[in-house]
PDB file of N, CA and C in Angstrom:
ATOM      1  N   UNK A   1      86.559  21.910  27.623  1.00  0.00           N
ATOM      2  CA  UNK A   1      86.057  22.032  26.269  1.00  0.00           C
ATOM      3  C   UNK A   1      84.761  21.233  26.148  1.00  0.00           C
ATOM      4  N   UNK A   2      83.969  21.841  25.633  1.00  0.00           N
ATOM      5  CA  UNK A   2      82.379  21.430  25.632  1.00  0.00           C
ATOM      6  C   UNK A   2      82.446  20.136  24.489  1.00  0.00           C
ATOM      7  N   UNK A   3      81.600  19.196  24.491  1.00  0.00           N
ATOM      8  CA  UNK A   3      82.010  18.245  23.192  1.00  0.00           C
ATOM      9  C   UNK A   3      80.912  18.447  21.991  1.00  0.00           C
ATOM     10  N   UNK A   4      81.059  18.251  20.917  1.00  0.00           N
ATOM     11  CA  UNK A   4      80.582  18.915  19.660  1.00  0.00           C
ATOM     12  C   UNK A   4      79.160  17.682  19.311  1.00  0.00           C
ATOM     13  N   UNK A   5      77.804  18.882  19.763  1.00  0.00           N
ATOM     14  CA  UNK A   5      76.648  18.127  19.751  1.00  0.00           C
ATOM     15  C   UNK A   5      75.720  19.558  19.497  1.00  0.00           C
ATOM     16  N   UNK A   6      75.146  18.902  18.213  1.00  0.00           N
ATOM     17  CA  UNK A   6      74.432  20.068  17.601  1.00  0.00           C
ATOM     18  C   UNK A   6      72.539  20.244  17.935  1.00  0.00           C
ATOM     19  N   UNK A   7      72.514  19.233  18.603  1.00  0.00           N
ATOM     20  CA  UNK A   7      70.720  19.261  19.211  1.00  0.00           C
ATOM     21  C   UNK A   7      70.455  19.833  20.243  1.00  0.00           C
ATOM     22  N   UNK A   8      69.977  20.561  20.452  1.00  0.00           N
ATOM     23  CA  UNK A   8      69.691  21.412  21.788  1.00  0.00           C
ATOM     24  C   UNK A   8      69.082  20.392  22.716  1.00  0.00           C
ATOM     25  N   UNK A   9      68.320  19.176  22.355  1.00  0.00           N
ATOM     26  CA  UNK A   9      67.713  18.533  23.139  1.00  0.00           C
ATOM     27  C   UNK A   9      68.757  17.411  23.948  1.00  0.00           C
ATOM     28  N   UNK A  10      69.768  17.416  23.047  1.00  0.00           N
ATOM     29  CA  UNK A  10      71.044  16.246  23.583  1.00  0.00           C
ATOM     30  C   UNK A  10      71.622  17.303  24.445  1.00  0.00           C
ATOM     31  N   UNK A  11      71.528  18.321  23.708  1.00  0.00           N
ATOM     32  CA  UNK A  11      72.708  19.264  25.005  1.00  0.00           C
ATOM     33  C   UNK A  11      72.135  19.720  26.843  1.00  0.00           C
ATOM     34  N   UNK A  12      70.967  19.647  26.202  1.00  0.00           N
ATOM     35  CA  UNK A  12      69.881  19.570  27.527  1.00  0.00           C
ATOM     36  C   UNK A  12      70.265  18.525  28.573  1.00  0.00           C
ATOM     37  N   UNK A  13      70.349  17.449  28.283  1.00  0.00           N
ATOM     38  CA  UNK A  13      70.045  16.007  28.825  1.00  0.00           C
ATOM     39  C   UNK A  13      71.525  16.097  29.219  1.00  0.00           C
ATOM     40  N   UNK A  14      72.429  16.365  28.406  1.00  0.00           N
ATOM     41  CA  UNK A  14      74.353  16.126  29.042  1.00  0.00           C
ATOM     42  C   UNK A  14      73.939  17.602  29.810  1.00  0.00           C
ATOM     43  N   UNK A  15      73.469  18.736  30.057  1.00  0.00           N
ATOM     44  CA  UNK A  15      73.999  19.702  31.229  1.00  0.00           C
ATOM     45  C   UNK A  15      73.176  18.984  32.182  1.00  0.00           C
ATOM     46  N   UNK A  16      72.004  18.533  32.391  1.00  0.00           N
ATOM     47  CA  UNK A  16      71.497  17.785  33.657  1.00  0.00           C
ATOM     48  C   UNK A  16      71.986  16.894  33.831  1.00  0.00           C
ATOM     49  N   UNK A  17      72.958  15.944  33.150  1.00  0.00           N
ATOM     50  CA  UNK A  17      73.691  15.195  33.427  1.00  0.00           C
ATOM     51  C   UNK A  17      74.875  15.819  34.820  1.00  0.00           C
ATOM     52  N   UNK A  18      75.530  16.650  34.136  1.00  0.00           N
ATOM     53  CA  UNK A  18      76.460  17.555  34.699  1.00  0.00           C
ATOM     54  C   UNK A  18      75.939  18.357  35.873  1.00  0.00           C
ATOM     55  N   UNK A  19      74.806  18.616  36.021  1.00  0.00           N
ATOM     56  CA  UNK A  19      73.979  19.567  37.331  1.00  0.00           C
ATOM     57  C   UNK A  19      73.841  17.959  38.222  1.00  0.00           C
ATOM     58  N   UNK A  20      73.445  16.544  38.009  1.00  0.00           N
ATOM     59  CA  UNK A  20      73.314  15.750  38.868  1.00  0.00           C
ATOM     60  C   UNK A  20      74.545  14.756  39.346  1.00  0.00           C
ATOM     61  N   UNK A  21      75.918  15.324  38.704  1.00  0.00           N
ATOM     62  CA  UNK A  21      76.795  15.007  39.194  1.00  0.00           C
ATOM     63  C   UNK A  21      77.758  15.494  39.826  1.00  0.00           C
ATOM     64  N   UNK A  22      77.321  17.058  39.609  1.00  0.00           N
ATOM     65  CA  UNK A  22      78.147  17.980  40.611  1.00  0.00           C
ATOM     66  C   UNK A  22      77.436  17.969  42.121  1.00  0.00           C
ATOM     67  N   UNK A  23      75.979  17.515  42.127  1.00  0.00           N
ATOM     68  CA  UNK A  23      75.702  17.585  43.459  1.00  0.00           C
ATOM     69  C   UNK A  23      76.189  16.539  44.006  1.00  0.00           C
ATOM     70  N   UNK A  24      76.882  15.087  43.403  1.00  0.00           N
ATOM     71  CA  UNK A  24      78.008  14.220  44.618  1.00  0.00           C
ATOM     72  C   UNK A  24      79.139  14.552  44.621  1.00  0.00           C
ATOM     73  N   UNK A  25      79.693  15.461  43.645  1.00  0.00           N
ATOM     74  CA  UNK A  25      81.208  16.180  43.821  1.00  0.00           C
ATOM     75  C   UNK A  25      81.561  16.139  45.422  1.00  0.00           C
ATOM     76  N   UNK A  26      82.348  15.929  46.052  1.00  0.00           N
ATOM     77  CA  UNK A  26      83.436  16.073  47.135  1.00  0.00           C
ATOM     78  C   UNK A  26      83.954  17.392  47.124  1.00  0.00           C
ATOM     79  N   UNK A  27      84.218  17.862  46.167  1.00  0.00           N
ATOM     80  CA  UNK A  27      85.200  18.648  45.940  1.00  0.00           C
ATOM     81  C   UNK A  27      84.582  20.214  45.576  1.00  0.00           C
ATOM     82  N   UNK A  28      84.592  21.223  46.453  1.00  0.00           N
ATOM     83  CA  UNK A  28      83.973  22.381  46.004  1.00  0.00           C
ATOM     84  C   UNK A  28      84.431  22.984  44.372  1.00  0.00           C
ATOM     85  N   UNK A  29      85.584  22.709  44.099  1.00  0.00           N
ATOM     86  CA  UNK A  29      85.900  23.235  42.813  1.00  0.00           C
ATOM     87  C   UNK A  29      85.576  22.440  41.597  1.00  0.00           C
ATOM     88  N   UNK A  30      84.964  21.110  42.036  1.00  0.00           N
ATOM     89  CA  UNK A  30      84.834  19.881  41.147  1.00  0.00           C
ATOM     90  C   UNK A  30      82.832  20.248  40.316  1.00  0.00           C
ATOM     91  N   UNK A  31      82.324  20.766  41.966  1.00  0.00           N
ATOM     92  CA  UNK A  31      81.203  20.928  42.059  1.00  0.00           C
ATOM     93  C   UNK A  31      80.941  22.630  40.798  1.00  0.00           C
ATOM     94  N   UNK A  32      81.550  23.457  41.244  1.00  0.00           N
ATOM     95  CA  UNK A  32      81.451  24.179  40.494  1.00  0.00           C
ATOM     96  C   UNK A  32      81.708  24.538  39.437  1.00  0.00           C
ATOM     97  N   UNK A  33      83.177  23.497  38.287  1.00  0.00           N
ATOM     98  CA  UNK A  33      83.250  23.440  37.347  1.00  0.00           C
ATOM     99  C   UNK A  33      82.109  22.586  36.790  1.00  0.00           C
ATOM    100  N   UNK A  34      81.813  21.527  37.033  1.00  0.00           N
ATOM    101  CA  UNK A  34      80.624  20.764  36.991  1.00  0.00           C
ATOM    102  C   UNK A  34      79.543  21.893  36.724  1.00  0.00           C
ATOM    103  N   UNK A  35      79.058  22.319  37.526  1.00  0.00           N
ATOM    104  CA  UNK A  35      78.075  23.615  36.994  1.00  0.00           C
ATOM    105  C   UNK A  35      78.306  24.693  35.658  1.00  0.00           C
ATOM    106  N   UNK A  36      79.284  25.253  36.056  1.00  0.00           N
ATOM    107  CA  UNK A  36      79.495  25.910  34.797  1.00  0.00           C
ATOM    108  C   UNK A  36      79.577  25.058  33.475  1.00  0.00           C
ATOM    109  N   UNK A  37      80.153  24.292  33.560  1.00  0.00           N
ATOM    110  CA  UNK A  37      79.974  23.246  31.898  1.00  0.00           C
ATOM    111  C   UNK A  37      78.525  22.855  32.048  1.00  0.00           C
ATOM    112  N   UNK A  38      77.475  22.537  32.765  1.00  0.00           N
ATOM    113  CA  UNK A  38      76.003  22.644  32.548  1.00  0.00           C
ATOM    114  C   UNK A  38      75.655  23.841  32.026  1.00  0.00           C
ATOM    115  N   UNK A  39      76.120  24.943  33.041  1.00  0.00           N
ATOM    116  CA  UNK A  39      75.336  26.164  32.067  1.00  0.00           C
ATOM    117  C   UNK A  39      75.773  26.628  30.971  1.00  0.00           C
ATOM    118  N   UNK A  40      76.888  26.446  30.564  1.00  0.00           N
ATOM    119  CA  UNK A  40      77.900  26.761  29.202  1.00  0.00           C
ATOM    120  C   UNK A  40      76.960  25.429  28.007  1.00  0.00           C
ATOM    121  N   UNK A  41      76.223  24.624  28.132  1.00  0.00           N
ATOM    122  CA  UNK A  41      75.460  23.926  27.458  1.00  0.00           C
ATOM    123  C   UNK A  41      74.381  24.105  27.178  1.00  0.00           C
ATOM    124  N   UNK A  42      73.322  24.602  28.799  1.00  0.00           N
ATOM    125  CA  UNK A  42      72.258  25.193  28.430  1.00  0.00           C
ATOM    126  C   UNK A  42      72.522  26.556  27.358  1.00  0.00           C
ATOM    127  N   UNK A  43      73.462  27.202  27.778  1.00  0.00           N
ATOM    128  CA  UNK A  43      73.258  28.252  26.660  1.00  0.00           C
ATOM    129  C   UNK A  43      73.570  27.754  25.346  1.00  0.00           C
ATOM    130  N   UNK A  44      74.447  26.956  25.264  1.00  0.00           N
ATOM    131  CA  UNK A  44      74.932  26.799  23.545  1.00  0.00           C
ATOM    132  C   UNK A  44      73.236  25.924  23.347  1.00  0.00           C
ATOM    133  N   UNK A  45      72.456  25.127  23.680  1.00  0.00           N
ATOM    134  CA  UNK A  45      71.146  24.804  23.560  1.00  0.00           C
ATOM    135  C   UNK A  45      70.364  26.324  22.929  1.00  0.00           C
ATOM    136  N   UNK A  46      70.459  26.928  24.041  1.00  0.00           N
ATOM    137  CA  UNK A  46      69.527  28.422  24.032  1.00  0.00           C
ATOM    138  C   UNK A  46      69.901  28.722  22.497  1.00  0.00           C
ATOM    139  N   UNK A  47      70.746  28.767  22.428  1.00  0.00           N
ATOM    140  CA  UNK A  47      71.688  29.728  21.005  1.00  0.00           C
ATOM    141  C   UNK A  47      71.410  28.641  19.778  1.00  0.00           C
ATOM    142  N   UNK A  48      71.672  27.465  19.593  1.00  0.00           N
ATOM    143  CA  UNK A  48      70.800  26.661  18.693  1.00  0.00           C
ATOM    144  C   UNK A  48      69.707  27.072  18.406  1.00  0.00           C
ATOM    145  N   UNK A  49      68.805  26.602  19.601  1.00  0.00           N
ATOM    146  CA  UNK A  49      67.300  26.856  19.126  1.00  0.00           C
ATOM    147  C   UNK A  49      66.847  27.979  18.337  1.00  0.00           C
ATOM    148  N   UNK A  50      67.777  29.284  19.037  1.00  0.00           N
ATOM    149  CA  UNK A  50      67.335  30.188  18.604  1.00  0.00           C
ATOM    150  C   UNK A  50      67.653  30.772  17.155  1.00  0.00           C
ATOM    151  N   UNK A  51      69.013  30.240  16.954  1.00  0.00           N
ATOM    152  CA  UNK A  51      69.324  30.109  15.643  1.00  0.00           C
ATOM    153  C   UNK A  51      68.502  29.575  14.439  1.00  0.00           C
ATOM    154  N   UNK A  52      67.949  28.166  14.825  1.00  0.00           N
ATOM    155  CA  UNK A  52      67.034  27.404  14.231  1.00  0.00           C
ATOM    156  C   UNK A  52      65.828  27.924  13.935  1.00  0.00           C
ATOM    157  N   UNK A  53      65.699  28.341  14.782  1.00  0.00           N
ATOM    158  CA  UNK A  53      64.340  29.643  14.898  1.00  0.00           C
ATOM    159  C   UNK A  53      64.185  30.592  13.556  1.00  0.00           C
ATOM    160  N   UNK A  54      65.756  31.245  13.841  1.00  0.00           N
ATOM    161  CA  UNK A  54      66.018  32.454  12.851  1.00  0.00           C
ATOM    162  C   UNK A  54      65.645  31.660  11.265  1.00  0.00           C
ATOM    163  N   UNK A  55      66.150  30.678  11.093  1.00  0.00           N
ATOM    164  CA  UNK A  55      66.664  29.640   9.930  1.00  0.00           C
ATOM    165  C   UNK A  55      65.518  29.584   9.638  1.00  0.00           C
ATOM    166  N   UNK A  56      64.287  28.921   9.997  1.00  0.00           N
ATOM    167  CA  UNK A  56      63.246  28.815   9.622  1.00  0.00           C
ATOM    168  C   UNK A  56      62.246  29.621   9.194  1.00  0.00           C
ATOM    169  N   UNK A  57      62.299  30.809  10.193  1.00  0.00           N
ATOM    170  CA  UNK A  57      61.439  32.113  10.171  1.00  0.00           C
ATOM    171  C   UNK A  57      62.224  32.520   8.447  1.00  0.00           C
ATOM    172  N   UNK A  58      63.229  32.800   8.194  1.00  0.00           N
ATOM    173  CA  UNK A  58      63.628  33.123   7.179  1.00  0.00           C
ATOM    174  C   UNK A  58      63.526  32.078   6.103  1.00  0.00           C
ATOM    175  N   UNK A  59      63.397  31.213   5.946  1.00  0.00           N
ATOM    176  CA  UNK A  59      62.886  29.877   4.988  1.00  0.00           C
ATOM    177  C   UNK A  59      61.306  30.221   4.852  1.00  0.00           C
ATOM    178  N   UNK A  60      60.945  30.534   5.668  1.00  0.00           N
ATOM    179  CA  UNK A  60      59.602  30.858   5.534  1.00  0.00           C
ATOM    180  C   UNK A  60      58.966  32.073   4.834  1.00  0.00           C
ATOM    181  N   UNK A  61      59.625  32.977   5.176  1.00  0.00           N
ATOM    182  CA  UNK A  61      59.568  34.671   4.381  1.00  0.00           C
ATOM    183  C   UNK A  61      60.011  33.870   2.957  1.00  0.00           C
ATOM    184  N   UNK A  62      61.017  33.476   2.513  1.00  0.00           N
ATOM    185  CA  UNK A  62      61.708  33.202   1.058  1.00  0.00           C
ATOM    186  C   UNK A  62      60.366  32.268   0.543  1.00  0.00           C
ATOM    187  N   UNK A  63      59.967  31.330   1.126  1.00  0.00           N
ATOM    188  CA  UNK A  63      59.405  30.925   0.206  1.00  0.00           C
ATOM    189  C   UNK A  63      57.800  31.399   0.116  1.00  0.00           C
ATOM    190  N   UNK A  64      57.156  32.254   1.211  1.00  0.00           N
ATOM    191  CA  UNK A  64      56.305  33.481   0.896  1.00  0.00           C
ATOM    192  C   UNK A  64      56.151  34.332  -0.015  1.00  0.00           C
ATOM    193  N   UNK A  65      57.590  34.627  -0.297  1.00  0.00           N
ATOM    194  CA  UNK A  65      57.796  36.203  -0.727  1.00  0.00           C
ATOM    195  C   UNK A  65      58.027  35.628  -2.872  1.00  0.00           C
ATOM    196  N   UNK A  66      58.122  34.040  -2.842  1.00  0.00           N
ATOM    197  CA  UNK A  66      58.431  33.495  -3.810  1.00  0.00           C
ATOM    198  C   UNK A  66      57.123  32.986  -4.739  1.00  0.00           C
TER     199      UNK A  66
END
């Protein structure tokens, strides 16, 4: 379970966290869950931003169109 962090820039920094600790993993399955919870972060990052994106672009039309 991913832990509940709403900045894309924090979520950045914990999946490279997670990409530089799966490369001392021992353990091939340690190594690759390790990866996937990095990339399961980069995307929830991706999906923020892009959300934020949406949020704004539309804050922006409203108060244009106002």
């Amino acid at each position: 379970m991913l832990p509940v962090i709403s900045n894309p820039h924090e979520l950045r920094k914990l999946a490279a966290w997670y990409r530089e600790f799966a490369e001392r993993a021992g353990n091939p399955a340690i190594w690759e869950a390790r990866l996937r919870t990095a990339e399961e972060l980069t995307a929830e990052a991706d999906r923020l931003e892009k959300t934020n994106l949406k949020q704004l672009d539309e804050a922006a039309t409203i108060d244009f169109v106002e």
